[in-house]
C-alpha atoms as a PDB file:
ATOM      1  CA  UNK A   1      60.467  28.487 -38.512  1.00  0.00           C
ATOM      2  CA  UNK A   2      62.623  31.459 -37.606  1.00  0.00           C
ATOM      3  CA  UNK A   3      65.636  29.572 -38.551  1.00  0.00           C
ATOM      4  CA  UNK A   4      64.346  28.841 -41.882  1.00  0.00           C
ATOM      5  CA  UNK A   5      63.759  32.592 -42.567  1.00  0.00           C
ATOM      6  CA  UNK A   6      66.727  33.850 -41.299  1.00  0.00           C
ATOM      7  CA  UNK A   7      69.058  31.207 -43.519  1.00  0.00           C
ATOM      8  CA  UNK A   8      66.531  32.198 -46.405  1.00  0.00           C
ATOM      9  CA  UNK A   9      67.180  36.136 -45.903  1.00  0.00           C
ATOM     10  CA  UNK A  10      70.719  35.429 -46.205  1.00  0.00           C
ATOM     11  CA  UNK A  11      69.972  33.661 -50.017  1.00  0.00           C
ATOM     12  CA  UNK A  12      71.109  36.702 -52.004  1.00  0.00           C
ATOM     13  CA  UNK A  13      73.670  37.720 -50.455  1.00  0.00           C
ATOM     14  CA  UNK A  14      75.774  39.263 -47.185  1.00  0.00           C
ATOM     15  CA  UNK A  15      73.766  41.515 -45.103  1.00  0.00           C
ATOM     16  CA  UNK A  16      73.717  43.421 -41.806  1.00  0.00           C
ATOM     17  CA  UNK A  17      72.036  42.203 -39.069  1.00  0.00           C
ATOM     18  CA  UNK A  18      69.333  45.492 -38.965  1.00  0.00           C
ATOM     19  CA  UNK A  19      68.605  44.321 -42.959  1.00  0.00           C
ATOM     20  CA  UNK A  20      68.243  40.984 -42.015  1.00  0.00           C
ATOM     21  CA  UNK A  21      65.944  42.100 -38.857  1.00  0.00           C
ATOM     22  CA  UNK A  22      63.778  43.581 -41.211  1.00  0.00           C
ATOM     23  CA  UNK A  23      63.773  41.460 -44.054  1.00  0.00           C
ATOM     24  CA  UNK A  24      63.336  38.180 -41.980  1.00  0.00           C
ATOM     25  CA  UNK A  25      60.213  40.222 -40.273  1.00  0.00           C
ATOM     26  CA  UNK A  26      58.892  41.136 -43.462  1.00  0.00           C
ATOM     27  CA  UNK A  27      59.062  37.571 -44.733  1.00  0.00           C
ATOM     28  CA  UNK A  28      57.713  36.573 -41.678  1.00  0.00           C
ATOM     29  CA  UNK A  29      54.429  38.728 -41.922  1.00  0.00           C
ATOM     30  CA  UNK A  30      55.549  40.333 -38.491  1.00  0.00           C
ATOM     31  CA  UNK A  31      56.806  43.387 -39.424  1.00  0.00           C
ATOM     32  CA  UNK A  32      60.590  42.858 -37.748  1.00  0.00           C
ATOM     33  CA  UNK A  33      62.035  40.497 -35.823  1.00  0.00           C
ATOM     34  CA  UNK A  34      63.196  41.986 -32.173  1.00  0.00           C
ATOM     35  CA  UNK A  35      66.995  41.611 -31.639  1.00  0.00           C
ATOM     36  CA  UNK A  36      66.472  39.536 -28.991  1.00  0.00           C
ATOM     37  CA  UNK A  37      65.592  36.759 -31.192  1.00  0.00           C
ATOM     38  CA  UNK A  38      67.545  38.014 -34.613  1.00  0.00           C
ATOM     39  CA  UNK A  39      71.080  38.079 -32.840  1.00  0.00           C
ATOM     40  CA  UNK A  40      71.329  34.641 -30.753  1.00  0.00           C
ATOM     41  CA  UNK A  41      70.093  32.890 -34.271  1.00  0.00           C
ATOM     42  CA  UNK A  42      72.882  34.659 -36.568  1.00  0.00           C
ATOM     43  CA  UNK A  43      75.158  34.113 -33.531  1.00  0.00           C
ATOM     44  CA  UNK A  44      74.005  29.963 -33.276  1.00  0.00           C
ATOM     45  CA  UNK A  45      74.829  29.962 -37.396  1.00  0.00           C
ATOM     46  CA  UNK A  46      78.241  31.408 -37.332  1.00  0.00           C
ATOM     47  CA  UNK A  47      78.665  28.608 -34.321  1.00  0.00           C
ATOM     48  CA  UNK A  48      77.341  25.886 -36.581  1.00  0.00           C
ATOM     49  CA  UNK A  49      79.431  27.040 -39.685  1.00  0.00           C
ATOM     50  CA  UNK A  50      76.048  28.280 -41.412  1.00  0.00           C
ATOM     51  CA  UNK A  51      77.108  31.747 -41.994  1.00  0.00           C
ATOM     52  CA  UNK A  52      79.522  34.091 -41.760  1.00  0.00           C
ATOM     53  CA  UNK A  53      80.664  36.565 -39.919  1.00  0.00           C
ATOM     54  CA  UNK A  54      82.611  39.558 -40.672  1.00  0.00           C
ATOM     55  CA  UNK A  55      82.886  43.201 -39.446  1.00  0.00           C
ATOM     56  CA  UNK A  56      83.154  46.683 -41.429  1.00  0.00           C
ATOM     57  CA  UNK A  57      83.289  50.087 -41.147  1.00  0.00           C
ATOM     58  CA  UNK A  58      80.019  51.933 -41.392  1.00  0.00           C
ATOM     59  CA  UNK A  59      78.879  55.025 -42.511  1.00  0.00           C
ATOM     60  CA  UNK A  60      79.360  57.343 -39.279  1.00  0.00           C
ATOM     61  CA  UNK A  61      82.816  55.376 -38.157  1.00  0.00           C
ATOM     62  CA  UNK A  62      80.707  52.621 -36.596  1.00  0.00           C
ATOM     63  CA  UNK A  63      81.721  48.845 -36.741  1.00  0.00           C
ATOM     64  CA  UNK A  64      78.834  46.795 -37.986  1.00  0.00           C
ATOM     65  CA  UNK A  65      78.676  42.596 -38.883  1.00  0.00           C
ATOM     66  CA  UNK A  66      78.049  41.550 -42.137  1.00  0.00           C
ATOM     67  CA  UNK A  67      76.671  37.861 -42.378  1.00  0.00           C
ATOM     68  CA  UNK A  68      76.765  35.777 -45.304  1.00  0.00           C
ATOM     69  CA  UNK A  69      75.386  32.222 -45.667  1.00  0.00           C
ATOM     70  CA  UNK A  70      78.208  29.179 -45.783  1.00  0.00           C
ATOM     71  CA  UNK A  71      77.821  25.913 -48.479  1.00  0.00           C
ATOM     72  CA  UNK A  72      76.593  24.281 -44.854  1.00  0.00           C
ATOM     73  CA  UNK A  73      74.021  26.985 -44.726  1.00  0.00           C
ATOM     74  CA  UNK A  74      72.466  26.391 -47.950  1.00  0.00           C
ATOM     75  CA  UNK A  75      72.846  22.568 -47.025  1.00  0.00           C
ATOM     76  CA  UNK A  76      71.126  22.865 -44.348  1.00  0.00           C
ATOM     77  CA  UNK A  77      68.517  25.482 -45.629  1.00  0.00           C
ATOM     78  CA  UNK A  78      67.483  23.029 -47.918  1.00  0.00           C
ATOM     79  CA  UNK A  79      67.145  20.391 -45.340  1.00  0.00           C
ATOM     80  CA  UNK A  80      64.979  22.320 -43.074  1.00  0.00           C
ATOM     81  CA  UNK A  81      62.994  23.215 -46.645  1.00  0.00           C
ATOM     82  CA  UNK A  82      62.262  19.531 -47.506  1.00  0.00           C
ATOM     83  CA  UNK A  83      60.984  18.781 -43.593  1.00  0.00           C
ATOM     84  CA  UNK A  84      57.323  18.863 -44.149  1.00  0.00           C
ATOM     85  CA  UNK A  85      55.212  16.603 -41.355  1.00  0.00           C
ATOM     86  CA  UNK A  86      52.464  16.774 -40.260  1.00  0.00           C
ATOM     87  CA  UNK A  87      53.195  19.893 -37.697  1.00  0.00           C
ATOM     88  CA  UNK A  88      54.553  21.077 -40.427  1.00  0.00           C
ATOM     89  CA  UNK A  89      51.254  20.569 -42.594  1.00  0.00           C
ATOM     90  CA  UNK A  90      49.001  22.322 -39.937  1.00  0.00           C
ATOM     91  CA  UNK A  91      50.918  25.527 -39.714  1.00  0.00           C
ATOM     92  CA  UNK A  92      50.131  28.164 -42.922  1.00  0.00           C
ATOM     93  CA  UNK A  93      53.386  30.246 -41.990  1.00  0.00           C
ATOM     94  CA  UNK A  94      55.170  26.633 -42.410  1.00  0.00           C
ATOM     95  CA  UNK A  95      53.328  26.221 -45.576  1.00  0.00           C
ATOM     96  CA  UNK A  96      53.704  29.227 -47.205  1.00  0.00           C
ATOM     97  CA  UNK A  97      57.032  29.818 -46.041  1.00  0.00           C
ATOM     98  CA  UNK A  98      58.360  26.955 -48.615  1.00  0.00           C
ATOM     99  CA  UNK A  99      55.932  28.004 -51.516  1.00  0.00           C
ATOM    100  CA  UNK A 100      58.103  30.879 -51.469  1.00  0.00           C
ATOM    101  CA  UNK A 101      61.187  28.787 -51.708  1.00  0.00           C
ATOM    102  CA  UNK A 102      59.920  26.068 -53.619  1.00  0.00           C
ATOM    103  CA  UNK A 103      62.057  27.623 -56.502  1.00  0.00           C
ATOM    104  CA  UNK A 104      65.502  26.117 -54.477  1.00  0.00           C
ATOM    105  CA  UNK A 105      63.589  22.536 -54.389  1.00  0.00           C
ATOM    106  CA  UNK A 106      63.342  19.446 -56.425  1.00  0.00           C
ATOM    107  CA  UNK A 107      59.792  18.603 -58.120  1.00  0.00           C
ATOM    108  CA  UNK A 108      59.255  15.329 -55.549  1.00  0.00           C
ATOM    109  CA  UNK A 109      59.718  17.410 -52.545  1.00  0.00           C
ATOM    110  CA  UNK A 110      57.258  20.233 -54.159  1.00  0.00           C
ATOM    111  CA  UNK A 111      54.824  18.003 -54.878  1.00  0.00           C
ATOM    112  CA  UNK A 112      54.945  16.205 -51.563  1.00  0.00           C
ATOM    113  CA  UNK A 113      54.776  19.293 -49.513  1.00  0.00           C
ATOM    114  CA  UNK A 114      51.560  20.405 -51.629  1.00  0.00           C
ATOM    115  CA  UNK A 115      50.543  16.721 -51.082  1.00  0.00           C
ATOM    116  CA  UNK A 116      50.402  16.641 -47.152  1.00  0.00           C
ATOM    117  CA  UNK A 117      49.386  19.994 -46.873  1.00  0.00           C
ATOM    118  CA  UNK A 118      46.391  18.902 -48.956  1.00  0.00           C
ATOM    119  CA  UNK A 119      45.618  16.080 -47.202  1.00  0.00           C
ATOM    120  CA  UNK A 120      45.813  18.095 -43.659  1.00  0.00           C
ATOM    121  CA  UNK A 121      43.340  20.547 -45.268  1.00  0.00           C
ATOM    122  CA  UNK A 122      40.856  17.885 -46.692  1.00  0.00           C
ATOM    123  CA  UNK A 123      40.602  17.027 -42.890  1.00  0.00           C
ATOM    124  CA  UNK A 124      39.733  20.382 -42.100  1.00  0.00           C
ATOM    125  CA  UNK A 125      37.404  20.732 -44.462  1.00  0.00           C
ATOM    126  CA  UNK A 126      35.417  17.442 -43.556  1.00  0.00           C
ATOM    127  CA  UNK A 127      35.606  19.118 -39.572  1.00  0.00           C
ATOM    128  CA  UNK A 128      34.192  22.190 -40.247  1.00  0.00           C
ATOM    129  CA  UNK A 129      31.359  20.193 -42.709  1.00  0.00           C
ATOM    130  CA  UNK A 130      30.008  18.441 -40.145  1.00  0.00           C
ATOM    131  CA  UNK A 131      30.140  21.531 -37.508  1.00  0.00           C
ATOM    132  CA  UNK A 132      28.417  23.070 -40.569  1.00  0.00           C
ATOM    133  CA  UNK A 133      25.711  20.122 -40.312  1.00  0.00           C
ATOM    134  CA  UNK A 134      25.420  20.161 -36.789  1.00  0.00           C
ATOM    135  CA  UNK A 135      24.930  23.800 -36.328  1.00  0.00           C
ATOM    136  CA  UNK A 136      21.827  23.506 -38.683  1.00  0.00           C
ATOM    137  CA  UNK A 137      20.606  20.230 -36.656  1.00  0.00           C
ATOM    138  CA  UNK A 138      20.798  22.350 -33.641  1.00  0.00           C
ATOM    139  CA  UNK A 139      19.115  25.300 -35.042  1.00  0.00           C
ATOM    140  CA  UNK A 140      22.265  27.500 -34.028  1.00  0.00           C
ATOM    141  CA  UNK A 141      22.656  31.398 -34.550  1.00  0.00           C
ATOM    142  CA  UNK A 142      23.359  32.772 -38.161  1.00  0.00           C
ATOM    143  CA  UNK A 143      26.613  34.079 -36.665  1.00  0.00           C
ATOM    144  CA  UNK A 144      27.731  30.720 -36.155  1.00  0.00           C
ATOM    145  CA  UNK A 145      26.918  29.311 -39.220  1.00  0.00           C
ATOM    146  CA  UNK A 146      28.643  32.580 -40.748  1.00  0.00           C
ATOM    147  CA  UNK A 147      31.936  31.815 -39.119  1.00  0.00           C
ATOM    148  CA  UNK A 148      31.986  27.888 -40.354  1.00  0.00           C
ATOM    149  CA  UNK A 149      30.695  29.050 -43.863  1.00  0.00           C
ATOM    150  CA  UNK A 150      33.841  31.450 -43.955  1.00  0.00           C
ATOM    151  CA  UNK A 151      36.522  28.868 -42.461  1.00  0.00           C
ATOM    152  CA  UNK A 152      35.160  26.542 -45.176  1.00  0.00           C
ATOM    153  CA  UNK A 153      35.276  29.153 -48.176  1.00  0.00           C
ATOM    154  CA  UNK A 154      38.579  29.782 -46.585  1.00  0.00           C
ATOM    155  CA  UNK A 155      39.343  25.754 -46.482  1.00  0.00           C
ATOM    156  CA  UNK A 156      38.428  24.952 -50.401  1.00  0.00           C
ATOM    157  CA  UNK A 157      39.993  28.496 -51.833  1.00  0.00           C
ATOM    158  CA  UNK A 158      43.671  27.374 -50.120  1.00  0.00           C
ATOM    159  CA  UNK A 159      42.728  23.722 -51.577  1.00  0.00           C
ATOM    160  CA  UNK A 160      42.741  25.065 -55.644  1.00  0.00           C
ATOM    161  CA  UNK A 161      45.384  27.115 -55.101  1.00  0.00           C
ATOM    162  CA  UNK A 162      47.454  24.175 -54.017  1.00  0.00           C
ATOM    163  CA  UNK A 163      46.242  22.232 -57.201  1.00  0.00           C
ATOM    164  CA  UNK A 164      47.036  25.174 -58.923  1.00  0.00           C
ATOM    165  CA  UNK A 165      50.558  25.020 -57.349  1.00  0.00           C
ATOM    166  CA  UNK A 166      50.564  21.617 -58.144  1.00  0.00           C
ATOM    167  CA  UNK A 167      49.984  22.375 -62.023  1.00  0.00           C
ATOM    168  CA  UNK A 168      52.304  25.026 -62.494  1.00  0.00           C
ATOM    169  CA  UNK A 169      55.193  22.442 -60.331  1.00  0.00           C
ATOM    170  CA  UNK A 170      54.083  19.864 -62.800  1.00  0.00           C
ATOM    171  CA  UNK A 171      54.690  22.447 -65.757  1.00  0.00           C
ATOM    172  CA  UNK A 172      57.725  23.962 -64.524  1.00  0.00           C
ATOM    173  CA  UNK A 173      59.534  19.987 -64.380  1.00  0.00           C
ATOM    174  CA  UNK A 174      58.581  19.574 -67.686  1.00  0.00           C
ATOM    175  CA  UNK A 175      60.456  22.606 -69.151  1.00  0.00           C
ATOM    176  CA  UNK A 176      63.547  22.079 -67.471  1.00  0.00           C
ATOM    177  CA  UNK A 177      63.188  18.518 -68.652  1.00  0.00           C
ATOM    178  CA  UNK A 178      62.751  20.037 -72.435  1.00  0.00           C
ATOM    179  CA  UNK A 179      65.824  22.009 -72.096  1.00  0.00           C
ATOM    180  CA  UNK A 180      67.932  19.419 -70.985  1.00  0.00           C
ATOM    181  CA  UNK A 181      67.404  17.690 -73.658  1.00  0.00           C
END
């Protein structure tokens, strides 16, 4: 998943590694990524021809590296974008990560991502249903029956959002259809 949000940070444009530290650990939801991770990863896509690498003069005399993303790092942004399994499915981060990017992908691939994610949540949803059931059958504490009430609530509000998602994809294909035309 790091890999994806690193190539992603690098969409708009070159940037430093410290910008892309903190912009890949904002998209992330962690805050910043520690060097320790950033550095090997920008240092594995220069090796692979996914980026860039190039160095400049900073603002107090200072040599810094600029990274910029290749045509092979879009390439294989997008392939790493369109890998959605079931792992995949199971992990929000994963999920949410391409919603974000689901503006660089096709409408099949948007809708099967939304699909499988979907599907993994129905599952979830039919889990925590019949904890729900047993719970009452066994007379358990309100606390209990708070926490699967919640995880439920949480379960359905994620599942219209992604038919909302699913909508707006559908809408989206048809404009660019209308235009092409």
């Amino acid at each position: 998943m790091n890999d994806l949000i690193m190539l992603a940070a690098l969409l708009d444009g070159p940037k430093h590694g410290w910008v892309l530290k903190k912009l890949a650990g904002f998209l992330s939801g962690s805050g910043e990524l520690h060097n320790n991770l950033v550095y090997p990863l920008l240092k594995r896509f220069v090796k692979q021809g996914w980026a860039r690498r190039r160095s400049e003069r900073g603002q107090r005399g200072q040599t810094r590296s600029v990274y910029s993303l290749t045509l092979w790092g879009k390439q294989e942004l997008l392939l790493r974008l369109e890998q959605f399994a079931e792992k995949e499915a199971r992990s929000a981060a994963e999920f949410r990560a391409r919603v974000g990017l689901f503006g660089l992908l096709d409408h099949d691939s948007r809708a099967r991502i939304l699909k499988q994610r979907d599907q993994w949540l129905t599952s979830r949803e039919k889990h925590f249903v019949s904890i729900r059931d047993g719970l009452t059958a066994l007379d358990a504490t309100d606390w209990g029956r708070e926490v699967v009430a919640f995880l439920l609530q949480e379960v359905r509000s994620e599942r219209r959002w992604i038919r909302t998602l699913g909508k707006r994809a559908r809408s989206s294909g048809l404009s660019k259809k209308l235009k092409r035309s």
